[in-house]
N, C-alpha and C. Protein backbone atom coordinates (compact mmCIF):
# COMPACT_ATOMS: atom_id res chain seq x y z
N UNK A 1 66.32 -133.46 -39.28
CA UNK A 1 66.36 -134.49 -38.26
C UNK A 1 66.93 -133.93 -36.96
N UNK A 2 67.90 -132.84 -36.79
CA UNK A 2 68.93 -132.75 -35.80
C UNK A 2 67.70 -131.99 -35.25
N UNK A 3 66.80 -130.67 -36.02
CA UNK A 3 66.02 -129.96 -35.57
C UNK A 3 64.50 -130.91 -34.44
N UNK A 4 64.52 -131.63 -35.39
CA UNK A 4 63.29 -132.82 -34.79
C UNK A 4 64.02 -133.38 -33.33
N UNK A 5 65.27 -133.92 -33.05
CA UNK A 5 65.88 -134.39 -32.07
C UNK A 5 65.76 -133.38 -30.94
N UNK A 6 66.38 -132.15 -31.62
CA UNK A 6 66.27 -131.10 -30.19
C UNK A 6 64.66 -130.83 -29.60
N UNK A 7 63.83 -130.82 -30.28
CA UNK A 7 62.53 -130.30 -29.97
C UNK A 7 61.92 -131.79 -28.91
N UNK A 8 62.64 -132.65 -29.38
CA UNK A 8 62.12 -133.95 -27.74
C UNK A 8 62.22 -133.62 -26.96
N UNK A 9 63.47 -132.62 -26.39
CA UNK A 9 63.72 -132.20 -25.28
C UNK A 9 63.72 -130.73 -24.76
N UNK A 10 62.61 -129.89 -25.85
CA UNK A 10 62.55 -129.06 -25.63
C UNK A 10 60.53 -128.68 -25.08
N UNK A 11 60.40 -128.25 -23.93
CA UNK A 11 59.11 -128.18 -23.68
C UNK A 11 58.60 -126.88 -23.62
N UNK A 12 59.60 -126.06 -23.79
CA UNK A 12 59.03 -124.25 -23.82
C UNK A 12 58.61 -123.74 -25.41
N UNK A 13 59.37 -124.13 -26.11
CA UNK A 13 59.12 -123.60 -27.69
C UNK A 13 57.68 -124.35 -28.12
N UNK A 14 56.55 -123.37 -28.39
CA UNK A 14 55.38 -123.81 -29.17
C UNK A 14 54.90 -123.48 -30.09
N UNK A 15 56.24 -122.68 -31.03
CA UNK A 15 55.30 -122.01 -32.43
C UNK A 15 56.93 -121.97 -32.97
N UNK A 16 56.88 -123.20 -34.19
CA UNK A 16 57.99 -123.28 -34.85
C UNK A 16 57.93 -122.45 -36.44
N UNK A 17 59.11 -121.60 -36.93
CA UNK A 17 58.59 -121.01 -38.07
C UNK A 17 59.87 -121.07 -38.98
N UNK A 18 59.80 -122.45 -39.76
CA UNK A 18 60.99 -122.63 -40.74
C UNK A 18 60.84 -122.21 -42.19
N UNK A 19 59.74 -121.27 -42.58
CA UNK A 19 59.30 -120.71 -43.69
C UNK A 19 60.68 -120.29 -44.38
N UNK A 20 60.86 -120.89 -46.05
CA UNK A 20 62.18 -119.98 -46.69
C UNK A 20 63.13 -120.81 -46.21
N UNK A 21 62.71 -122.21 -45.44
CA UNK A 21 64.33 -123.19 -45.37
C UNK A 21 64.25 -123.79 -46.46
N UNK A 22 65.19 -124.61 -46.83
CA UNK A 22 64.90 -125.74 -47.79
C UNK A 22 65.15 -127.46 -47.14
N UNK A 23 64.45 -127.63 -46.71
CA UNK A 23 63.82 -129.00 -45.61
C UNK A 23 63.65 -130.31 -47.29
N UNK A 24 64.48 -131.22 -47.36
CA UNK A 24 64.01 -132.09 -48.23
C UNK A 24 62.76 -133.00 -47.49
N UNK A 25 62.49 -133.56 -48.66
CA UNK A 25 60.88 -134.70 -47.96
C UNK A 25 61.78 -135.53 -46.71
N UNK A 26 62.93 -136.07 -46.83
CA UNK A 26 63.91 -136.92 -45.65
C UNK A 26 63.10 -136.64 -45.12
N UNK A 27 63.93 -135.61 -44.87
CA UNK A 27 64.09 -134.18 -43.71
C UNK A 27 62.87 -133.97 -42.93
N UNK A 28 61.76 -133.52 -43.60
CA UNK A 28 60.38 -133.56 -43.43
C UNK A 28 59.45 -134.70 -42.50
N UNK A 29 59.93 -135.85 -43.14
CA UNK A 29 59.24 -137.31 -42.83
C UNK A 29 59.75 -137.69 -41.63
N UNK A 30 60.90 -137.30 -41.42
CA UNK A 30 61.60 -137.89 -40.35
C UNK A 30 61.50 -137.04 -39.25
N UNK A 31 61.07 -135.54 -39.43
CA UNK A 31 60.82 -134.44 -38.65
C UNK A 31 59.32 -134.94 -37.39
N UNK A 32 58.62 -135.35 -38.93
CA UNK A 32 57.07 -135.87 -38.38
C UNK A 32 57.15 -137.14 -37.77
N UNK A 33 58.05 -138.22 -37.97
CA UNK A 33 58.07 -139.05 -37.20
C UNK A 33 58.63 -139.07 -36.09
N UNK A 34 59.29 -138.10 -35.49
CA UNK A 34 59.44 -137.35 -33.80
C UNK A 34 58.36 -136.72 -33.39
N UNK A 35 57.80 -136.18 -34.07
CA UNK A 35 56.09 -135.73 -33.28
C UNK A 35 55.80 -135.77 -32.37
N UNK A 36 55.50 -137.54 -31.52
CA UNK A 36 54.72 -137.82 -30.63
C UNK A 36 55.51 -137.47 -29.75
N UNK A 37 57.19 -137.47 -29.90
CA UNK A 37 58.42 -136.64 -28.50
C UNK A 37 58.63 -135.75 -28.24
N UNK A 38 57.67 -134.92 -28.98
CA UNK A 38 57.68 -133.47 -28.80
C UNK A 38 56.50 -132.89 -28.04
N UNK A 39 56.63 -132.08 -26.68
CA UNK A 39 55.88 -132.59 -25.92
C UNK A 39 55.45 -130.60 -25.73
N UNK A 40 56.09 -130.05 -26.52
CA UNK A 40 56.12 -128.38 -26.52
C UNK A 40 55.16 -127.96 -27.57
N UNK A 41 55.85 -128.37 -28.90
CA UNK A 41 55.26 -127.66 -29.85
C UNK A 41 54.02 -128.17 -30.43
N UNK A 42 52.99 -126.99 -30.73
CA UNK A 42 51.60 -126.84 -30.95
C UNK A 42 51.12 -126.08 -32.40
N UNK A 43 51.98 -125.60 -32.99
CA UNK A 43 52.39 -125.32 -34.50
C UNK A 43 53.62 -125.02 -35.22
N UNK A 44 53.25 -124.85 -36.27
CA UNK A 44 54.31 -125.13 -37.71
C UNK A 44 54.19 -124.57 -38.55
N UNK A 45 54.83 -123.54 -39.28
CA UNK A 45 54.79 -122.88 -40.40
C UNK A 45 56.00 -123.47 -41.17
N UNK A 46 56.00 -124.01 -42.31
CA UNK A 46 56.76 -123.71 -43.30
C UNK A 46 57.17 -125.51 -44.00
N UNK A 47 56.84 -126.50 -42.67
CA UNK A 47 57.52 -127.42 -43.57
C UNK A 47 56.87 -128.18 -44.71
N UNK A 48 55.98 -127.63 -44.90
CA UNK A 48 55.28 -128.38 -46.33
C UNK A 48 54.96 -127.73 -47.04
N UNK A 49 56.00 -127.32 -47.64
CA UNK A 49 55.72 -126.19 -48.44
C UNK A 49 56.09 -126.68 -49.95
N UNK A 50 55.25 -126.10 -50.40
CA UNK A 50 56.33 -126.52 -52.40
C UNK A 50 57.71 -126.16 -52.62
N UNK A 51 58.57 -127.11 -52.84
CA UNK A 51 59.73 -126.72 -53.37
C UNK A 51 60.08 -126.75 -54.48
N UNK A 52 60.52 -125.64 -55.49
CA UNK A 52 61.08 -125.58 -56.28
C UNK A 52 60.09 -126.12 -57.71
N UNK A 53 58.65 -125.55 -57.13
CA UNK A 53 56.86 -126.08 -57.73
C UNK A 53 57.34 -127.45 -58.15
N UNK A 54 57.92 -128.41 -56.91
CA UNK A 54 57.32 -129.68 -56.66
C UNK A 54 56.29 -129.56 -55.31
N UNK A 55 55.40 -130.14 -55.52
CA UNK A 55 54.25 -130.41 -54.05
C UNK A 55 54.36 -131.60 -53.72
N UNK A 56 54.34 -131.44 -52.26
CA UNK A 56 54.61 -132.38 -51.15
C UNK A 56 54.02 -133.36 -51.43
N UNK A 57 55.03 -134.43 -51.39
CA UNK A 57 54.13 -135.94 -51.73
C UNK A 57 52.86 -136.84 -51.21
N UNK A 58 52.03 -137.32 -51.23
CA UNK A 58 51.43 -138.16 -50.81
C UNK A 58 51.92 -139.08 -49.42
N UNK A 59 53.32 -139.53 -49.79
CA UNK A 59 54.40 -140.26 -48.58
C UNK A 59 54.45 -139.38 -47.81
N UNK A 60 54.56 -138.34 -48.10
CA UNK A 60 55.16 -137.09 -46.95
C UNK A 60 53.97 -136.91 -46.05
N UNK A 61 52.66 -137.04 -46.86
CA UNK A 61 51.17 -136.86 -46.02
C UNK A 61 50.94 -137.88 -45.26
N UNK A 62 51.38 -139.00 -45.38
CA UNK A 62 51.64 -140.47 -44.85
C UNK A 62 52.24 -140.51 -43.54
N UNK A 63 53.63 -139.78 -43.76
CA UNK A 63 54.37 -139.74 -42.49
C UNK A 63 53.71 -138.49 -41.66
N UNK A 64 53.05 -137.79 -42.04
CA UNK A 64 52.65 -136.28 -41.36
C UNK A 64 51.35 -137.49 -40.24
N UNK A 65 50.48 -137.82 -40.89
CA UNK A 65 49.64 -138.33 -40.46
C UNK A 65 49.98 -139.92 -39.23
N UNK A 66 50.97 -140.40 -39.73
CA UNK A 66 51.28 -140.98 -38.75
C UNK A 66 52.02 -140.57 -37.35
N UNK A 67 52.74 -139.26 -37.47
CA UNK A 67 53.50 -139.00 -36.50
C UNK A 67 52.13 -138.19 -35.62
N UNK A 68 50.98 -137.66 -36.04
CA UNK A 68 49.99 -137.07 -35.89
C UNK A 68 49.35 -137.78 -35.05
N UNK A 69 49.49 -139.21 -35.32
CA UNK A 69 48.29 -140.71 -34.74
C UNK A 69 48.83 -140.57 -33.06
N UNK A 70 50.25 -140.43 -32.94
CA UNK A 70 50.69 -140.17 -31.27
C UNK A 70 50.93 -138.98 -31.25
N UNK A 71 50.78 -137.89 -31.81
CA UNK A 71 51.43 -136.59 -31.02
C UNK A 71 49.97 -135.89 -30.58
N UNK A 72 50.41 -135.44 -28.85
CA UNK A 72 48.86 -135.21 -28.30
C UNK A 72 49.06 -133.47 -28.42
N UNK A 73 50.60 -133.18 -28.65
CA UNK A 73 50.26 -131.33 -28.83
C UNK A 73 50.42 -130.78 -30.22
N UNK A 74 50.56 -131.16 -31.33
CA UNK A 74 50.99 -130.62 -32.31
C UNK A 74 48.95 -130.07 -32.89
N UNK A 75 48.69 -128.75 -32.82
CA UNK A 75 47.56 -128.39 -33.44
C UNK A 75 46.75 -127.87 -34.46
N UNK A 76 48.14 -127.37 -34.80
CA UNK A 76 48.17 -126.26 -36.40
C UNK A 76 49.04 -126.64 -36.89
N UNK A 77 49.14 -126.67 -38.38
CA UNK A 77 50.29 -127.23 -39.23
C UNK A 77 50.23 -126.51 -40.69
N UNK A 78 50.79 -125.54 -40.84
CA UNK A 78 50.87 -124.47 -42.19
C UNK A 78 51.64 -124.29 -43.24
N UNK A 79 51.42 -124.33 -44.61
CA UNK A 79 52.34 -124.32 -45.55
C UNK A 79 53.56 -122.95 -45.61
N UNK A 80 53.32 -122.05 -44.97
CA UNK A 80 54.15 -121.08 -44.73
C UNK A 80 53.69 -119.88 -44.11
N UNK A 81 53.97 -118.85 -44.03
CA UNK A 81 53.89 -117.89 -43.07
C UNK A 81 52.49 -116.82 -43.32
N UNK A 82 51.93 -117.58 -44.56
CA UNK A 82 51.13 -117.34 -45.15
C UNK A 82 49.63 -117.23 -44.29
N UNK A 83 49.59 -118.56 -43.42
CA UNK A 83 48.81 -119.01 -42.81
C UNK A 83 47.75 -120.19 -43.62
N UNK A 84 48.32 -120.66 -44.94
CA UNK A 84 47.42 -120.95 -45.50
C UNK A 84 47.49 -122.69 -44.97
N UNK A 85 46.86 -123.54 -44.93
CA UNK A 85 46.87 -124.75 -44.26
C UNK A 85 47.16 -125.68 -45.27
N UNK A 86 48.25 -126.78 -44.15
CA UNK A 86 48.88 -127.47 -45.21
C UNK A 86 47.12 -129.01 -46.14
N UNK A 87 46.38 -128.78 -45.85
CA UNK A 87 45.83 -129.60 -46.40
C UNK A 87 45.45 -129.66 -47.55
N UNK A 88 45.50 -128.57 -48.58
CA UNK A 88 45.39 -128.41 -49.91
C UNK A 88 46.48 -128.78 -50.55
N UNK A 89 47.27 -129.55 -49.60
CA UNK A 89 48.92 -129.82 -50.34
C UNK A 89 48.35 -131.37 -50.93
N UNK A 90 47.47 -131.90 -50.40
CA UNK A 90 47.52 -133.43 -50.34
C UNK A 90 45.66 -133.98 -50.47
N UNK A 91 45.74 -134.98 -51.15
CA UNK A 91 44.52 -135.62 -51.23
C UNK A 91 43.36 -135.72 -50.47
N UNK A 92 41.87 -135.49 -50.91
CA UNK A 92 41.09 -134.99 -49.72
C UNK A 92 40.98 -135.88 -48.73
N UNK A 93 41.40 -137.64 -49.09
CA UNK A 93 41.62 -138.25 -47.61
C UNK A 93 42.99 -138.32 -46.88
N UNK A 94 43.83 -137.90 -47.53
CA UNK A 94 44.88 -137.46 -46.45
C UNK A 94 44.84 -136.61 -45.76
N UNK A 95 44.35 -135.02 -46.62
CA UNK A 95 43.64 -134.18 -45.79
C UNK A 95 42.58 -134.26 -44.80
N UNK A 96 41.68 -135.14 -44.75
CA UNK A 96 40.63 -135.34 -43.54
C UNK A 96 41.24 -135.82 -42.25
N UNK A 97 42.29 -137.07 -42.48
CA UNK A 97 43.19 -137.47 -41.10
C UNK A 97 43.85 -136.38 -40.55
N UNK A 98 44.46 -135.43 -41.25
CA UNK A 98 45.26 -134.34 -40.75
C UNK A 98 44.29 -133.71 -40.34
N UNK A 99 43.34 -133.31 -40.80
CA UNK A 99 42.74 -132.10 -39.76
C UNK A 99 42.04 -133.16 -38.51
N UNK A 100 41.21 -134.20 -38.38
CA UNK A 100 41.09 -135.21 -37.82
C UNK A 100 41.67 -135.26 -36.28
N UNK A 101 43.00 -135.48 -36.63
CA UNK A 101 44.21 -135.56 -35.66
C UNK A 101 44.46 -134.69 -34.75
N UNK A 102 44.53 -133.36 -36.16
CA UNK A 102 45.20 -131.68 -35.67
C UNK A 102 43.44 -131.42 -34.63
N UNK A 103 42.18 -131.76 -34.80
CA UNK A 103 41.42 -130.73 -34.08
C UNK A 103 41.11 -131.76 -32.98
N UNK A 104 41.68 -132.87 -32.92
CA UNK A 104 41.94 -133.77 -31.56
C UNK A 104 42.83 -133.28 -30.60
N UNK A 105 43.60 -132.57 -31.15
CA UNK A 105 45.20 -132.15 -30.20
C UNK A 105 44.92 -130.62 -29.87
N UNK A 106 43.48 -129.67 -30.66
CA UNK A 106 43.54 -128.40 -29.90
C UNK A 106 42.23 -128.39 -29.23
N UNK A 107 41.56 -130.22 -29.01
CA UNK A 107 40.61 -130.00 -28.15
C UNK A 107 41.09 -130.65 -26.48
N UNK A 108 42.41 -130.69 -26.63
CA UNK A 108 43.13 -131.41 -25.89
C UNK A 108 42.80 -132.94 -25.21
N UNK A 109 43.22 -133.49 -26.34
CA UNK A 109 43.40 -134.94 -26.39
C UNK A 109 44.53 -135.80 -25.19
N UNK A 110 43.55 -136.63 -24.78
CA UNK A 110 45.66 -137.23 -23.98
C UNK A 110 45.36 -138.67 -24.07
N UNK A 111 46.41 -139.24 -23.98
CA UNK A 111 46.27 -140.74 -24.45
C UNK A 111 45.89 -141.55 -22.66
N UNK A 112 45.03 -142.35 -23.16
CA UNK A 112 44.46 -143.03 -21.80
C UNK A 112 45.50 -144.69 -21.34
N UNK A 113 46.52 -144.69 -22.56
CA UNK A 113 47.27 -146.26 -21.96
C UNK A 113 48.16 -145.88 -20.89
N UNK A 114 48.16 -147.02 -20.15
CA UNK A 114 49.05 -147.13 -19.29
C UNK A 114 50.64 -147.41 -19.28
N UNK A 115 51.77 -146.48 -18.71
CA UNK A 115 52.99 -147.22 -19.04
C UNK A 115 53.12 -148.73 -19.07
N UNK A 116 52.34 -149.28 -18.72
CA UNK A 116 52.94 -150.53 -18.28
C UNK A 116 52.30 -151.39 -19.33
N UNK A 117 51.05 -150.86 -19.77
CA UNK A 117 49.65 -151.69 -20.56
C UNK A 117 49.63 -151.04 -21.95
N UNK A 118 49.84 -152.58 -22.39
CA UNK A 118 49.36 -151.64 -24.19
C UNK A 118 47.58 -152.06 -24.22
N UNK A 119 46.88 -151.93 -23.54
CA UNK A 119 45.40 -152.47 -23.97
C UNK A 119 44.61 -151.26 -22.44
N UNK A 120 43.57 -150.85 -23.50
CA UNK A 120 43.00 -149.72 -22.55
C UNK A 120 42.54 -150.22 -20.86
N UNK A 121 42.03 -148.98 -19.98
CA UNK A 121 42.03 -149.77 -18.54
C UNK A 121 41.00 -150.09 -18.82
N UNK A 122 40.63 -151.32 -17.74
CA UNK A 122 39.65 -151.63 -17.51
C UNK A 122 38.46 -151.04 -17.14
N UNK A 123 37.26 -151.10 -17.36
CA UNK A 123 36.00 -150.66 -17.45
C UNK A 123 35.96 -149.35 -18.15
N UNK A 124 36.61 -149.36 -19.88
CA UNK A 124 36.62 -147.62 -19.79
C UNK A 124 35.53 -147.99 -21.11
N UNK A 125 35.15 -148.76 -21.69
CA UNK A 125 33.98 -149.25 -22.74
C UNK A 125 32.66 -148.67 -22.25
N UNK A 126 32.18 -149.20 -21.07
CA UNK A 126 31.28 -148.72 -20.31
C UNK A 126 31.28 -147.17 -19.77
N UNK A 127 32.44 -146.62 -19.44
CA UNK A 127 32.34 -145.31 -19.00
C UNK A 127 31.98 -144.46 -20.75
N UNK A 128 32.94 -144.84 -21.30
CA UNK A 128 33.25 -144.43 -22.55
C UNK A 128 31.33 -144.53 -23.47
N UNK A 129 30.81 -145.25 -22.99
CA UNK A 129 29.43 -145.54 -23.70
C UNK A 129 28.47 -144.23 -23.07
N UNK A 130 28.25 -144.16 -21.63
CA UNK A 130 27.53 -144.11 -20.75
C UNK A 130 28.08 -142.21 -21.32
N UNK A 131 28.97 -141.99 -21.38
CA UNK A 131 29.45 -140.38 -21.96
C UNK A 131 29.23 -140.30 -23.25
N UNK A 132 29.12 -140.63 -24.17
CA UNK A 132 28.78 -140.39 -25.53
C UNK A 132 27.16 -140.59 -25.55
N UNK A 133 26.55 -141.12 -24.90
CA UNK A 133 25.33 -141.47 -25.09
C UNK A 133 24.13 -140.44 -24.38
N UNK A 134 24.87 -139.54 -23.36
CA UNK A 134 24.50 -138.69 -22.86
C UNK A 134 23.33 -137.47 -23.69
N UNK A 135 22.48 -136.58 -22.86
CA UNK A 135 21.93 -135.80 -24.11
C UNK A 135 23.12 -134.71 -24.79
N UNK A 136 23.18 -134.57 -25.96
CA UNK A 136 24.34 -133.23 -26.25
C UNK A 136 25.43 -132.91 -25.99
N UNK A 137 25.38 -134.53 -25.90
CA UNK A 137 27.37 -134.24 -24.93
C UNK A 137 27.79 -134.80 -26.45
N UNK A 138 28.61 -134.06 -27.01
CA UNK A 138 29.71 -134.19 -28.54
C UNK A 138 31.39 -134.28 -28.36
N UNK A 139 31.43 -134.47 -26.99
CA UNK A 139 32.72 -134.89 -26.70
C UNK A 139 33.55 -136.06 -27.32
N UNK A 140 34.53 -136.00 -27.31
CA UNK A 140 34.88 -137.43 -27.63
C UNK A 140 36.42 -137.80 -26.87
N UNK A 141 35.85 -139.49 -26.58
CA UNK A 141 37.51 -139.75 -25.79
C UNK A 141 38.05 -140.57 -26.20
N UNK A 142 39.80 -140.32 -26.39
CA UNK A 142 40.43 -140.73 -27.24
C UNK A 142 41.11 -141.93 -26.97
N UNK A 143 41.08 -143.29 -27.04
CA UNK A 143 42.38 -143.96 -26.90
C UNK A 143 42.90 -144.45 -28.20
């Protein structure tokens, strides 16, 4: 948690590598639910890793994926230093949101609400149509 707190206010560090800690699920869940305040980091080695050949829970894929739903830089996310990706940790539809999320944030995603507005701006349905409908345009925009 203390590690998750500092990284809100940290915008230079973008490649975190806690491989070989021992991070409980808390620890973990609560890491991912700072996500979206972390406005630096763009990968992760180590926190979902098996401990002690228990594998990362389902809940834990829960909170990964929700802190995922607002964080616009987090892009890579790895079971350890291995490089091997954390999505074989977790069910193939938990795994689809995570990568989902993760290849939204390294096609650089940014959120379109307004401080002030929780409901998208006006006329962006129509812009938003008129660009997807285009020939070969496979873009996609996110709110």
């Amino acid at each position: 948690l203390l590690l998750g707190e500092a990284l809100t206010t940290n915008v230079s560090l973008e490649i975190l590598d806690v491989d070989r800690n021992d991070f409980t699920h808390d620890g973990v869940s609560q890491f991912f639910g700072l996500l979206p305040q972390m406005s630096g980091l763009k990968v992760v080695y180590g926190l979902v890793a098996t401990r002690n050949d228990i594998a990362p829970t389902e809940a834990l894929g829960l909170a990964l994926i929700e802190g995922l739903q607002k964080s616009t830089k987090l892009q890579k996310i790895f079971k350890d230093a291995s490089v091997e990706t954390v999505y074989s940790s977790f069910s193939l539809g938990v795994a689809r949101k995570i990568i989902f999320y993760l290849s939204l944030n390294s096609c650089g995603r940014t959120l379109l609400r307004l401080p002030t507005r929780s409901e998208p701006p006006s006329g962006l349905w129509p812009r938003m149509l008129a660009k997807i409908s285009g020939p070969r345009d496979t873009s996609l925009l996110f709110y």
